[in-house]
PDB file of N, CA and C in Angstrom:
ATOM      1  N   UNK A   1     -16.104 -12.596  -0.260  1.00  0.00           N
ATOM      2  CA  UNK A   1     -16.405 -11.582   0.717  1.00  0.00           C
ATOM      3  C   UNK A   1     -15.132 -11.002   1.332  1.00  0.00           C
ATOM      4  N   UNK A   2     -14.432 -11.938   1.660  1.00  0.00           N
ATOM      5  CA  UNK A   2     -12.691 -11.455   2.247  1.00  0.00           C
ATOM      6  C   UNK A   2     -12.423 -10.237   0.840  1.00  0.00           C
ATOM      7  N   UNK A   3     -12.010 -10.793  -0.150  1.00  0.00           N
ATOM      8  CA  UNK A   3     -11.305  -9.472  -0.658  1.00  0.00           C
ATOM      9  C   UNK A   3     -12.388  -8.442  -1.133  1.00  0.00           C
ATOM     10  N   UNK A   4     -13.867  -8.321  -0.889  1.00  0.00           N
ATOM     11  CA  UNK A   4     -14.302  -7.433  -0.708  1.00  0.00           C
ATOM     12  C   UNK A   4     -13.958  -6.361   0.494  1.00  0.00           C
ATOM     13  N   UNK A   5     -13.839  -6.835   1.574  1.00  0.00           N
ATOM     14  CA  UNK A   5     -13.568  -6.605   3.213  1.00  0.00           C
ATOM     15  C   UNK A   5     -11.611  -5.834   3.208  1.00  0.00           C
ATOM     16  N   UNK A   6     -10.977  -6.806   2.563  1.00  0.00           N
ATOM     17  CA  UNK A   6     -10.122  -6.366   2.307  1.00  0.00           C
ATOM     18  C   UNK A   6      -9.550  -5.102   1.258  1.00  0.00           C
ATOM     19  N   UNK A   7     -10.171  -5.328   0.552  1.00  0.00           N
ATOM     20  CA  UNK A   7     -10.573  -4.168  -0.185  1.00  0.00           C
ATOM     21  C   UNK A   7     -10.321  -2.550   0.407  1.00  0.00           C
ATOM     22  N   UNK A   8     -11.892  -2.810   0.827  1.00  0.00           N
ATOM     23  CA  UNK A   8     -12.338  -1.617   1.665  1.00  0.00           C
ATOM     24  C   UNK A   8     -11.192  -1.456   2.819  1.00  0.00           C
ATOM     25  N   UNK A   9     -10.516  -2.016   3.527  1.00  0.00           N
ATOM     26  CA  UNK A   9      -9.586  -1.895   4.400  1.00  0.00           C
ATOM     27  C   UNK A   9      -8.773  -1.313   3.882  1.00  0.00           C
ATOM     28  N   UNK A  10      -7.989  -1.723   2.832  1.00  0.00           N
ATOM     29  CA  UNK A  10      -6.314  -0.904   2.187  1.00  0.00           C
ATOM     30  C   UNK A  10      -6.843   0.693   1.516  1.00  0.00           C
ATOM     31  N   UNK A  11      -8.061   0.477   0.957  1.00  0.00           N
ATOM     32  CA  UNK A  11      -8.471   1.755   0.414  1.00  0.00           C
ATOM     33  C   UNK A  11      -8.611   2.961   1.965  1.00  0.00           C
ATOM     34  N   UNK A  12      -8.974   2.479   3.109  1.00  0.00           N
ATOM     35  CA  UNK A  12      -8.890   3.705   3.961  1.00  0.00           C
ATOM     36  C   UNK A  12      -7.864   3.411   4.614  1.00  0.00           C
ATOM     37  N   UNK A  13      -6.400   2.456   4.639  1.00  0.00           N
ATOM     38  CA  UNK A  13      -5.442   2.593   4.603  1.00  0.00           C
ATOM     39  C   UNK A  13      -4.389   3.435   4.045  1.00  0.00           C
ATOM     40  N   UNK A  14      -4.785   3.493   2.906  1.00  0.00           N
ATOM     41  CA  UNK A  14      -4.256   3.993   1.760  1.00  0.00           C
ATOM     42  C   UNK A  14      -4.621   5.957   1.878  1.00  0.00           C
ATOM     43  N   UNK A  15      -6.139   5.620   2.232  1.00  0.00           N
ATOM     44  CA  UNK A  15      -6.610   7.603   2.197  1.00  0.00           C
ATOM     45  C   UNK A  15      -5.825   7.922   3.420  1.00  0.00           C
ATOM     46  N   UNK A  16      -5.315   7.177   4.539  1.00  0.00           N
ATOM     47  CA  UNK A  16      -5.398   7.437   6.143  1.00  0.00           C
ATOM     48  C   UNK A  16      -3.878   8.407   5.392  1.00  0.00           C
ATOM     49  N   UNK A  17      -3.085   7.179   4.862  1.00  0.00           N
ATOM     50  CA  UNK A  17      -1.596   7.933   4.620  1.00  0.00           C
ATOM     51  C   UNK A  17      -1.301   9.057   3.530  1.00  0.00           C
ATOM     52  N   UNK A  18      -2.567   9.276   2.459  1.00  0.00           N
ATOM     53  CA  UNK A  18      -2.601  10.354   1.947  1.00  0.00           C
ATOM     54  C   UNK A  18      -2.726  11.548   2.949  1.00  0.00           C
ATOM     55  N   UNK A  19      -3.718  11.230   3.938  1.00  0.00           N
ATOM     56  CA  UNK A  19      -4.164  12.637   4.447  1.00  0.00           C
ATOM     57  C   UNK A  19      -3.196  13.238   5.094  1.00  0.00           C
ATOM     58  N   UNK A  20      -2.205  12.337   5.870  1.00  0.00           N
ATOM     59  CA  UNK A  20      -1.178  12.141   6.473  1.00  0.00           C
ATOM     60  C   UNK A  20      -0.111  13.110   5.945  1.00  0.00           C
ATOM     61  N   UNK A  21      -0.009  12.306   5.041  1.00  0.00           N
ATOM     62  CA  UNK A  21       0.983  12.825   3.978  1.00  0.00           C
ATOM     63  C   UNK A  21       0.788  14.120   3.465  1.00  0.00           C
ATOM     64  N   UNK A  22      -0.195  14.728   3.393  1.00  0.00           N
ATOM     65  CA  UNK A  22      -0.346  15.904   3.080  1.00  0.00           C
ATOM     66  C   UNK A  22       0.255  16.962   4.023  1.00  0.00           C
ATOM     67  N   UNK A  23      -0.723  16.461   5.252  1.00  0.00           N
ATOM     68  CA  UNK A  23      -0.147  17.347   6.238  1.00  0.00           C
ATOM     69  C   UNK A  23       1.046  17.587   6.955  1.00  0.00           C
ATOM     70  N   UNK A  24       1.584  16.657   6.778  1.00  0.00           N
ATOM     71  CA  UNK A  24       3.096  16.492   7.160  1.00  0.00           C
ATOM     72  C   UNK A  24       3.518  17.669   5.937  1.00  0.00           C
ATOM     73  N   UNK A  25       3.410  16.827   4.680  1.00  0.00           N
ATOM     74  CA  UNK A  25       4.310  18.220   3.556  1.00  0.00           C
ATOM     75  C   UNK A  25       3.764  19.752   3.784  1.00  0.00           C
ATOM     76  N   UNK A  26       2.465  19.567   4.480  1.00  0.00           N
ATOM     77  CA  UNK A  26       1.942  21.646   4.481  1.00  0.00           C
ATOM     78  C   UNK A  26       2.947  21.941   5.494  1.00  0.00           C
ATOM     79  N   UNK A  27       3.117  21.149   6.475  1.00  0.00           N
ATOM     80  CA  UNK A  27       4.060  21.433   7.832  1.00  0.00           C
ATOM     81  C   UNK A  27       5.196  22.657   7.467  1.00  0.00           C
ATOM     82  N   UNK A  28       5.681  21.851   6.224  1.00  0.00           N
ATOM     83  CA  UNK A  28       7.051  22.948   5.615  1.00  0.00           C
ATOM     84  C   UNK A  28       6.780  24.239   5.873  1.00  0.00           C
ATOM     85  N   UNK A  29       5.904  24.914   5.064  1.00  0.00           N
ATOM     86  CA  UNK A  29       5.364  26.325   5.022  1.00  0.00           C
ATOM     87  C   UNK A  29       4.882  26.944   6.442  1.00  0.00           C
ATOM     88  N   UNK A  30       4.522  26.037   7.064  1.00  0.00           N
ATOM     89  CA  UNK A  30       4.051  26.552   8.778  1.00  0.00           C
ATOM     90  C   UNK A  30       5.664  26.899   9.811  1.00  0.00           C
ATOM     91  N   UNK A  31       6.450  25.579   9.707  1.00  0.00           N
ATOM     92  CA  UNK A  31       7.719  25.463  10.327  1.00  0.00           C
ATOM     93  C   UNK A  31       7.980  24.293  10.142  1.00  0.00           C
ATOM     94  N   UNK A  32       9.280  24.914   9.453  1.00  0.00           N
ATOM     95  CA  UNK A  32      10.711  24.233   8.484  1.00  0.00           C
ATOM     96  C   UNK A  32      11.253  23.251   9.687  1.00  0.00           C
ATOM     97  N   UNK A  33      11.565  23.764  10.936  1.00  0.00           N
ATOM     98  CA  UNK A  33      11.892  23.031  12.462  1.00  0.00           C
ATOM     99  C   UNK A  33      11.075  21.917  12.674  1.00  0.00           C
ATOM    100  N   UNK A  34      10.003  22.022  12.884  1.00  0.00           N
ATOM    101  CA  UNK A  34       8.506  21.098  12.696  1.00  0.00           C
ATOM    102  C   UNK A  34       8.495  19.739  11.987  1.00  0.00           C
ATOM    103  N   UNK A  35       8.812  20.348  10.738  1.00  0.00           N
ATOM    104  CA  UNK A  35       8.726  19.903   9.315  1.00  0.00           C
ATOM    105  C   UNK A  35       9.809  18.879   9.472  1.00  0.00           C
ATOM    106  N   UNK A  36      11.005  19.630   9.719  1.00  0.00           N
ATOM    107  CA  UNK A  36      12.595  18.561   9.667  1.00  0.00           C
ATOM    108  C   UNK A  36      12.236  17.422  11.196  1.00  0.00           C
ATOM    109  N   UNK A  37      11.581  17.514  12.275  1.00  0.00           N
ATOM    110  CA  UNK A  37      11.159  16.770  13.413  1.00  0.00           C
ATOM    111  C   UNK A  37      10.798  15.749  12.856  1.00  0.00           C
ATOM    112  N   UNK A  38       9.031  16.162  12.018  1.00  0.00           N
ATOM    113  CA  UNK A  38       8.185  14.964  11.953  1.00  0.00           C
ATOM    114  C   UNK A  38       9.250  13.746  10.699  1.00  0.00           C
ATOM    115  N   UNK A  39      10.057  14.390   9.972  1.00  0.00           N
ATOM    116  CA  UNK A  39      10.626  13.637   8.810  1.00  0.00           C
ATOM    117  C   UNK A  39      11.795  12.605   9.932  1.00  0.00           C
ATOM    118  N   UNK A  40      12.479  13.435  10.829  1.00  0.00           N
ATOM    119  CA  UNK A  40      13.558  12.540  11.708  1.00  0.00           C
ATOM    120  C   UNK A  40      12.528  11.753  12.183  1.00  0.00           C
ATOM    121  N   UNK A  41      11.560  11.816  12.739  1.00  0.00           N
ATOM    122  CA  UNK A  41      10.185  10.690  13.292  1.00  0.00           C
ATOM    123  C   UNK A  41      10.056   9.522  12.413  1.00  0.00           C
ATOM    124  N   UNK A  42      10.305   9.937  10.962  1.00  0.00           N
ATOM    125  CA  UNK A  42       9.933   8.809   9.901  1.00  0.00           C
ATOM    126  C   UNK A  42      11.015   8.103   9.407  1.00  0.00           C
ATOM    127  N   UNK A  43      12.051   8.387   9.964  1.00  0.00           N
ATOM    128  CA  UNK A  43      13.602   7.390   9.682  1.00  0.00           C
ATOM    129  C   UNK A  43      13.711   6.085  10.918  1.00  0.00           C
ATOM    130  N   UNK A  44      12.782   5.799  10.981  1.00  0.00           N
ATOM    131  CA  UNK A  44      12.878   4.508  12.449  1.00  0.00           C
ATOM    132  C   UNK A  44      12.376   3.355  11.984  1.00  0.00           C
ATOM    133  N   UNK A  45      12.506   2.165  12.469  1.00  0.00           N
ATOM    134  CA  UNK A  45      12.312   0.614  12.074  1.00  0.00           C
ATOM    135  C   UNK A  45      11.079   0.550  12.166  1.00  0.00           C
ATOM    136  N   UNK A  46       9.867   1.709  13.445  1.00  0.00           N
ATOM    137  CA  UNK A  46       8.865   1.070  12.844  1.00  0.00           C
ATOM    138  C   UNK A  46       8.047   1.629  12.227  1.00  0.00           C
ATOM    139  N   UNK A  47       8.499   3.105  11.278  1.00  0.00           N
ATOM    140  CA  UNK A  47       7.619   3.609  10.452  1.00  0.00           C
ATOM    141  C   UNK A  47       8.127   2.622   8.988  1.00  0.00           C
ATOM    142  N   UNK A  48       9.398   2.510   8.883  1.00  0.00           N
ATOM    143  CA  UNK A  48       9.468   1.079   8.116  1.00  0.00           C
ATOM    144  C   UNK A  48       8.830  -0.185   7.760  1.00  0.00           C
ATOM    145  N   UNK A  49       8.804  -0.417   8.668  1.00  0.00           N
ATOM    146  CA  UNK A  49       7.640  -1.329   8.541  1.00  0.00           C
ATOM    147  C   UNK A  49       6.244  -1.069   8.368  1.00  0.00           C
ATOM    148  N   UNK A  50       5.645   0.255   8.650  1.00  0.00           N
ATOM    149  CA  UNK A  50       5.076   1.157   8.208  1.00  0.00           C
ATOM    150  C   UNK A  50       4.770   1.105   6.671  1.00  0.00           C
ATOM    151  N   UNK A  51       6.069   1.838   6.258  1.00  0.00           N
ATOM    152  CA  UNK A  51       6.203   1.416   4.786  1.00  0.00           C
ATOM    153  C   UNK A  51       6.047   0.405   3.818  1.00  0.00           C
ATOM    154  N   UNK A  52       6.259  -0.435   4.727  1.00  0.00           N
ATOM    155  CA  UNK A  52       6.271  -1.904   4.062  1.00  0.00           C
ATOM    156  C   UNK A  52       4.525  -2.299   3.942  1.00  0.00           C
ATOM    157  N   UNK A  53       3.957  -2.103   4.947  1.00  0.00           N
ATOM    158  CA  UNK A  53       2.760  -2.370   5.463  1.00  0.00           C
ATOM    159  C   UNK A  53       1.822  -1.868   4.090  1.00  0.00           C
ATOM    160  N   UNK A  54       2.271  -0.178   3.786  1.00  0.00           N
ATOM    161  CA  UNK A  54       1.645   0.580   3.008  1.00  0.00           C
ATOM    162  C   UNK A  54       1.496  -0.339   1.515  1.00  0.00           C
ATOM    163  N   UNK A  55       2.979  -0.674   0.955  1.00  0.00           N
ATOM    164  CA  UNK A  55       3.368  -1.044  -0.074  1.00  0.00           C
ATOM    165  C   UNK A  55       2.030  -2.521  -0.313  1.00  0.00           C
ATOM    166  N   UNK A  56       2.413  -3.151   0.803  1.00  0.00           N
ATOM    167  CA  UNK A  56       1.040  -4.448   0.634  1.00  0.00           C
ATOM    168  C   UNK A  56      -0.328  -3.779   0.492  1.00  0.00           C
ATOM    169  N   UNK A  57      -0.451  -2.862   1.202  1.00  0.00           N
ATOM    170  CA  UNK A  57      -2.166  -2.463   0.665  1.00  0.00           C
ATOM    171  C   UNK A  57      -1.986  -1.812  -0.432  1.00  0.00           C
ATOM    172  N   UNK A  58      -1.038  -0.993  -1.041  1.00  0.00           N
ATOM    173  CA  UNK A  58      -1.399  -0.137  -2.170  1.00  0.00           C
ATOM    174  C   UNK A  58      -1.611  -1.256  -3.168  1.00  0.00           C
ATOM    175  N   UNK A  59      -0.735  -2.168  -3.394  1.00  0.00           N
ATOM    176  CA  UNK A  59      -0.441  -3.529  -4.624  1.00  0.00           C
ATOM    177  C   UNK A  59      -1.909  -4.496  -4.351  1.00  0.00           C
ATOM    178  N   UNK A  60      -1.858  -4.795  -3.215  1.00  0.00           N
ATOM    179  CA  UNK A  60      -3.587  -5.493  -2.847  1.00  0.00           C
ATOM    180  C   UNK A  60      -4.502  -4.622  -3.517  1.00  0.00           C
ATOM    181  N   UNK A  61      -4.472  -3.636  -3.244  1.00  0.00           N
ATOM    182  CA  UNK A  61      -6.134  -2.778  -3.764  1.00  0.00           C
ATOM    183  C   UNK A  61      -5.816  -1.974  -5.358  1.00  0.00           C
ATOM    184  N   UNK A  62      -4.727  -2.141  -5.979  1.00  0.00           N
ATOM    185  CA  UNK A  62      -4.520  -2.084  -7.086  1.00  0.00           C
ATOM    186  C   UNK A  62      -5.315  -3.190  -8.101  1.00  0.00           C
ATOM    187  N   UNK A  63      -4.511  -4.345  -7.406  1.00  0.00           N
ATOM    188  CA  UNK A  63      -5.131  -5.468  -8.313  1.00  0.00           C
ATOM    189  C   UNK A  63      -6.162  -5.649  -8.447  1.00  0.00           C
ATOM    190  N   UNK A  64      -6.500  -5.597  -6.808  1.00  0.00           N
ATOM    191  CA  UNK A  64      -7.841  -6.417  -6.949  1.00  0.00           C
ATOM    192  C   UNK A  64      -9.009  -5.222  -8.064  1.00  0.00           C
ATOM    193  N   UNK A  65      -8.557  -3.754  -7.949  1.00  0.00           N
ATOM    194  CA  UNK A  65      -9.632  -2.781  -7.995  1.00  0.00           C
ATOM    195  C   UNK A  65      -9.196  -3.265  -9.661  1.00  0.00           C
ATOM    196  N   UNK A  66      -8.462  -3.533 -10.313  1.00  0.00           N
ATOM    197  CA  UNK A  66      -8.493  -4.035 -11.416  1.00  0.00           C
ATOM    198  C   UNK A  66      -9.596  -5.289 -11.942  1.00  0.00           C
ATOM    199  N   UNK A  67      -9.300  -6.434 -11.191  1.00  0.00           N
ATOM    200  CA  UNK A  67     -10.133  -7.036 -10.638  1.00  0.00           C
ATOM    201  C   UNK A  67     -11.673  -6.604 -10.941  1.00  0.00           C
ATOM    202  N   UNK A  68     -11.927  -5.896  -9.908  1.00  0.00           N
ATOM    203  CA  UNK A  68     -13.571  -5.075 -10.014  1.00  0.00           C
ATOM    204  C   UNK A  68     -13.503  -4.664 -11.365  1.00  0.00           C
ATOM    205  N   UNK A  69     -13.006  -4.055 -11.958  1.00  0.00           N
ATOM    206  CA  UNK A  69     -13.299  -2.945 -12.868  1.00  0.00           C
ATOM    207  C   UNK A  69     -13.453  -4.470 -14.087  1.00  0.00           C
ATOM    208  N   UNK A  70     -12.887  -5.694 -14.330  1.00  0.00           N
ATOM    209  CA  UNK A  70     -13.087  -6.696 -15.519  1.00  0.00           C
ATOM    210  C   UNK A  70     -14.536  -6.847 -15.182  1.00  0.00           C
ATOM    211  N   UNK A  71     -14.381  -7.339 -13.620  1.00  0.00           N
ATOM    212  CA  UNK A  71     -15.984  -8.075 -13.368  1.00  0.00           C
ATOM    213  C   UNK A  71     -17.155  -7.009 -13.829  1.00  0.00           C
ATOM    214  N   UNK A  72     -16.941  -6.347 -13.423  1.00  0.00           N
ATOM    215  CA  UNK A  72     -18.445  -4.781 -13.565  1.00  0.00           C
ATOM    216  C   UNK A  72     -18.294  -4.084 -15.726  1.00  0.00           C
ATOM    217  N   UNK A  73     -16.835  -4.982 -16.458  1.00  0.00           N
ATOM    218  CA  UNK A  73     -17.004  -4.335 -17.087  1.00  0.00           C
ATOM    219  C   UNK A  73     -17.040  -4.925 -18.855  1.00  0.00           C
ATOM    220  N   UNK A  74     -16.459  -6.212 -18.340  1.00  0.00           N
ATOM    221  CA  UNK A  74     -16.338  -7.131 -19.070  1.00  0.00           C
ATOM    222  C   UNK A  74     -16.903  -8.180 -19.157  1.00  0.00           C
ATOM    223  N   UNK A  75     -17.836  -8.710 -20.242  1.00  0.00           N
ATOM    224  CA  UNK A  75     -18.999  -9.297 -20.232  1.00  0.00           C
ATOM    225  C   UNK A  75     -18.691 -10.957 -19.460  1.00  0.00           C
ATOM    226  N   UNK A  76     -17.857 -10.907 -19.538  1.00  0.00           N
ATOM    227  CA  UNK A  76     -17.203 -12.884 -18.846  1.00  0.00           C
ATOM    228  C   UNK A  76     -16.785 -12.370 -17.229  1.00  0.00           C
ATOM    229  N   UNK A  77     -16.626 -10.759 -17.041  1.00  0.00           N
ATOM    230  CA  UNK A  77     -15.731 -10.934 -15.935  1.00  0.00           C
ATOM    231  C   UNK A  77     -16.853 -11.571 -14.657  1.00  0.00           C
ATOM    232  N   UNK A  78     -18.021 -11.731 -14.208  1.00  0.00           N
ATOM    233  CA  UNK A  78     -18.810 -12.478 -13.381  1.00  0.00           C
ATOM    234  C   UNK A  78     -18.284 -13.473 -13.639  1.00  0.00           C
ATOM    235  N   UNK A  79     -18.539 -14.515 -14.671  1.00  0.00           N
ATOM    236  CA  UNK A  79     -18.087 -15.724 -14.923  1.00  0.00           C
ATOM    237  C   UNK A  79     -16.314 -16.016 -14.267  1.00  0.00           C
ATOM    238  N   UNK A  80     -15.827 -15.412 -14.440  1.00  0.00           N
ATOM    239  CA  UNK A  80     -14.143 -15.714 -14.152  1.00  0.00           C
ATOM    240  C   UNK A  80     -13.989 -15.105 -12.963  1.00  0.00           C
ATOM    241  N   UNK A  81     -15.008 -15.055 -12.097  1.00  0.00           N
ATOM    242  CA  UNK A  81     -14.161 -13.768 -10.939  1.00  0.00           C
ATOM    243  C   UNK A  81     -13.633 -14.424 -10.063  1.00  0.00           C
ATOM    244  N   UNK A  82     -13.805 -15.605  -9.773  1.00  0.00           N
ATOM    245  CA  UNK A  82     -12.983 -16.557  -8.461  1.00  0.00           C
ATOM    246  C   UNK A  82     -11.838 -16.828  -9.508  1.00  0.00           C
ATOM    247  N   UNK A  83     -11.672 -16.981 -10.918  1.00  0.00           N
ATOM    248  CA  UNK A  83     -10.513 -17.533 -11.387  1.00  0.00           C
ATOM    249  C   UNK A  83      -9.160 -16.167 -11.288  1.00  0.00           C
ATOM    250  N   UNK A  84     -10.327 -15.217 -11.714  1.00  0.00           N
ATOM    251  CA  UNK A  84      -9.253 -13.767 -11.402  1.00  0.00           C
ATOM    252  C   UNK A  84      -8.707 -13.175  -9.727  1.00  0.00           C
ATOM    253  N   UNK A  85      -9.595 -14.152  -9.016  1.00  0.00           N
ATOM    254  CA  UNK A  85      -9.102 -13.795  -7.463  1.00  0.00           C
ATOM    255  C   UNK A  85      -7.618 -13.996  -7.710  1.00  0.00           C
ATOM    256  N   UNK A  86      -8.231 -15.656  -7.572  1.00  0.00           N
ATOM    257  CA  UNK A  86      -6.666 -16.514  -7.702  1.00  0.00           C
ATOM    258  C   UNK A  86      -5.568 -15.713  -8.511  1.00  0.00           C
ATOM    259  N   UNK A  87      -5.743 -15.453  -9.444  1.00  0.00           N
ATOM    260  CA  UNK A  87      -4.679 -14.789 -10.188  1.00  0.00           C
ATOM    261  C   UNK A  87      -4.185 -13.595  -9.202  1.00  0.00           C
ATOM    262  N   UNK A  88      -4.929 -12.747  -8.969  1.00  0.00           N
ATOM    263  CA  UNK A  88      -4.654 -11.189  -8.132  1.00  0.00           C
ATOM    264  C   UNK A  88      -3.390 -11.665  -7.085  1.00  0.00           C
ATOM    265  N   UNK A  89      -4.400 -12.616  -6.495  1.00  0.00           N
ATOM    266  CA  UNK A  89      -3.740 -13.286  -5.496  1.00  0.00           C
ATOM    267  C   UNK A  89      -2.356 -13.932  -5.557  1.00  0.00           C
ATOM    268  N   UNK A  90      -2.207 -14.509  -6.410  1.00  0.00           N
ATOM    269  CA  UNK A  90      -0.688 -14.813  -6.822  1.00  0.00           C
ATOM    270  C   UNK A  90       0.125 -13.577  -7.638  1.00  0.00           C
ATOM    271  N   UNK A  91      -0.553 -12.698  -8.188  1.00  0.00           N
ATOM    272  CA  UNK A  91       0.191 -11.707  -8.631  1.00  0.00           C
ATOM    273  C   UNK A  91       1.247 -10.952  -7.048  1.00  0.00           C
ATOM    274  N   UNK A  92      -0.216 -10.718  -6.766  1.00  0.00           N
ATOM    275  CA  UNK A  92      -0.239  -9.998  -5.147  1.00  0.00           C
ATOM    276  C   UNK A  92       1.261 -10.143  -4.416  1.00  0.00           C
ATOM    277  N   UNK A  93       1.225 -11.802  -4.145  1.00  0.00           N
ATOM    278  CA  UNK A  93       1.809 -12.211  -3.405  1.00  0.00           C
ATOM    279  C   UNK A  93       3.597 -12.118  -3.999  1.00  0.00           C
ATOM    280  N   UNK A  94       3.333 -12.926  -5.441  1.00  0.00           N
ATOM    281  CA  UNK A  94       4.652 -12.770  -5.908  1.00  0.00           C
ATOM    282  C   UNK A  94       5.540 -11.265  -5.974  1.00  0.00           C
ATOM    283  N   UNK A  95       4.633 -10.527  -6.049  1.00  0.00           N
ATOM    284  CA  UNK A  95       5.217  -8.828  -6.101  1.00  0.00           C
ATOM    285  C   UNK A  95       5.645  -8.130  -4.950  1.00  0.00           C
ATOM    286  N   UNK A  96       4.552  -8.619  -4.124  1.00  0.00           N
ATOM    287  CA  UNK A  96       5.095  -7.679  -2.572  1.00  0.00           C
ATOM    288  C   UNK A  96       6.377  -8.608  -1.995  1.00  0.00           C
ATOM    289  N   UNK A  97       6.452 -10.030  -2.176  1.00  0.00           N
ATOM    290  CA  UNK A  97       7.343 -10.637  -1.554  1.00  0.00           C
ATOM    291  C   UNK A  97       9.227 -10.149  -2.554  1.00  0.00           C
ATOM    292  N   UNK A  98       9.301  -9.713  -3.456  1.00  0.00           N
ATOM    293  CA  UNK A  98      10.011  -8.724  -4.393  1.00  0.00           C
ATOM    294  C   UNK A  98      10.111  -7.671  -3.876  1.00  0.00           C
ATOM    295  N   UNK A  99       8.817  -6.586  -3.160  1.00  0.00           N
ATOM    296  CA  UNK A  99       8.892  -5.396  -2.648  1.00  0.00           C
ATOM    297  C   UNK A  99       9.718  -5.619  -1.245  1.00  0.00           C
ATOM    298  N   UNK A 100       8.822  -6.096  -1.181  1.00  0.00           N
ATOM    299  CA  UNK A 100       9.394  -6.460   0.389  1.00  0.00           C
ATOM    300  C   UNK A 100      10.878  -6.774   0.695  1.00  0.00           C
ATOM    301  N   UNK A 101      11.717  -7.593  -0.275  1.00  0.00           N
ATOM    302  CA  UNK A 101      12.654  -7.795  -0.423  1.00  0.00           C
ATOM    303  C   UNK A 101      13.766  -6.848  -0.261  1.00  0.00           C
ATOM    304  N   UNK A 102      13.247  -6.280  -1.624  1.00  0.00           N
ATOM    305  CA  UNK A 102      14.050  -4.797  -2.012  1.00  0.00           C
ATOM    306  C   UNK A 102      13.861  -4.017  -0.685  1.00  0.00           C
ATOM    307  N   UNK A 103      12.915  -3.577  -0.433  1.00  0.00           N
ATOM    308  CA  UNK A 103      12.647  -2.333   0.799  1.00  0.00           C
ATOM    309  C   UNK A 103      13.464  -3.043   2.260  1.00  0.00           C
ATOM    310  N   UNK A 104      13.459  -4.511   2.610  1.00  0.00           N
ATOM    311  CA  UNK A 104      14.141  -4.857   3.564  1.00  0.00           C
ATOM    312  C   UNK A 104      15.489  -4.935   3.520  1.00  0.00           C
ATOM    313  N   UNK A 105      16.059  -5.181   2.242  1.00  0.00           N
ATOM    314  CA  UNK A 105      17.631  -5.081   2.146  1.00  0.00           C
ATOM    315  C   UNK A 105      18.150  -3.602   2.090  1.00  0.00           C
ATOM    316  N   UNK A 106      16.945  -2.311   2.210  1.00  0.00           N
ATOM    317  CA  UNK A 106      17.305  -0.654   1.990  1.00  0.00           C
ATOM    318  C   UNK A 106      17.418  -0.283   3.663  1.00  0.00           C
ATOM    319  N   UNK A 107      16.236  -0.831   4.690  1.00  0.00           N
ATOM    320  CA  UNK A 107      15.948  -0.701   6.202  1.00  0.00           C
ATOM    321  C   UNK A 107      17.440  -1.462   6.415  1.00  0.00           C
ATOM    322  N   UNK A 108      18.192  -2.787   6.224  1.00  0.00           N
ATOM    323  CA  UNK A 108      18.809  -3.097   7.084  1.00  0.00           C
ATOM    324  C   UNK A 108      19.854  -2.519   6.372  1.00  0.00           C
ATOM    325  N   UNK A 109      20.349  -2.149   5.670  1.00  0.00           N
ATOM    326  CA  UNK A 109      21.348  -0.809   5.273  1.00  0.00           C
ATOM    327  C   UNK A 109      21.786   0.535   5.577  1.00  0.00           C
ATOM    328  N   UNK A 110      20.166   0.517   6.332  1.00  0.00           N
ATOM    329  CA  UNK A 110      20.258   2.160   7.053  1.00  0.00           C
ATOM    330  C   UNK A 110      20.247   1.723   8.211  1.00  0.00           C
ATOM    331  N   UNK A 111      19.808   0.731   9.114  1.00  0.00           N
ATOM    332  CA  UNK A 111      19.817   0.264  10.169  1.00  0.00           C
ATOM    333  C   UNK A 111      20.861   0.099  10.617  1.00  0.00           C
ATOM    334  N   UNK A 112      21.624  -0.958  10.170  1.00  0.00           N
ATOM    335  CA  UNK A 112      22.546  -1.960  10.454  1.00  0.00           C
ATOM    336  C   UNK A 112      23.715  -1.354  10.692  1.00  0.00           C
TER     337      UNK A 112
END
């Protein structure tokens, strides 16, 4: 039930910063002044972490939606689906803690 729940969480995580993201880039065409503001807004420690935040839900709801797509599609995937948690789950973990890595040694470079 958790990575169902979780799931659904990173996926309107994930739309929140598309929509976001859009509108920030239309900004350009409205005002270039505007535009260059909201981007100085996004050079700070805690849209960084921000970033970081993003990077864990996009890789979470990747896998797991991989995940879904064996179980719903592949005749064993019911049978294996707690064994494929586990897996997601260690994929998950081993990758973002790599992301995370990388992206924290780029913040305390621009920080520091």
């Amino acid at each position: 039930m958790w990575s169902w729940v979780l799931h659904r969480v990173t996926g309107a995580t994930i739309f929140f910063f598309l929509f976001v993201h859009v509108l920030d880039t239309a900004l350009v065409r409205v005002s270039p002044e505007a535009y260059n503001a909201i981007i100085d807004t996004y050079k700070t420690p805690i849209i960084g972490l921000m970033e970081m935040g993003l990077v864990v839900a996009v890789l979470y709801h990747a896998l797991n939606g991989i995940r879904i797509i064996l179980i719903d599609f592949w005749q064993h995937g019911p049978k294996y689906q707690r064994l494929m948690l586990w897996i997601v789950l260690g994929v998950w973990i081993s990758v973002f803690i790599a992301a995370l890595g990388v992206m924290g040694m780029h913040m305390a470079e621009r920080f520091l």
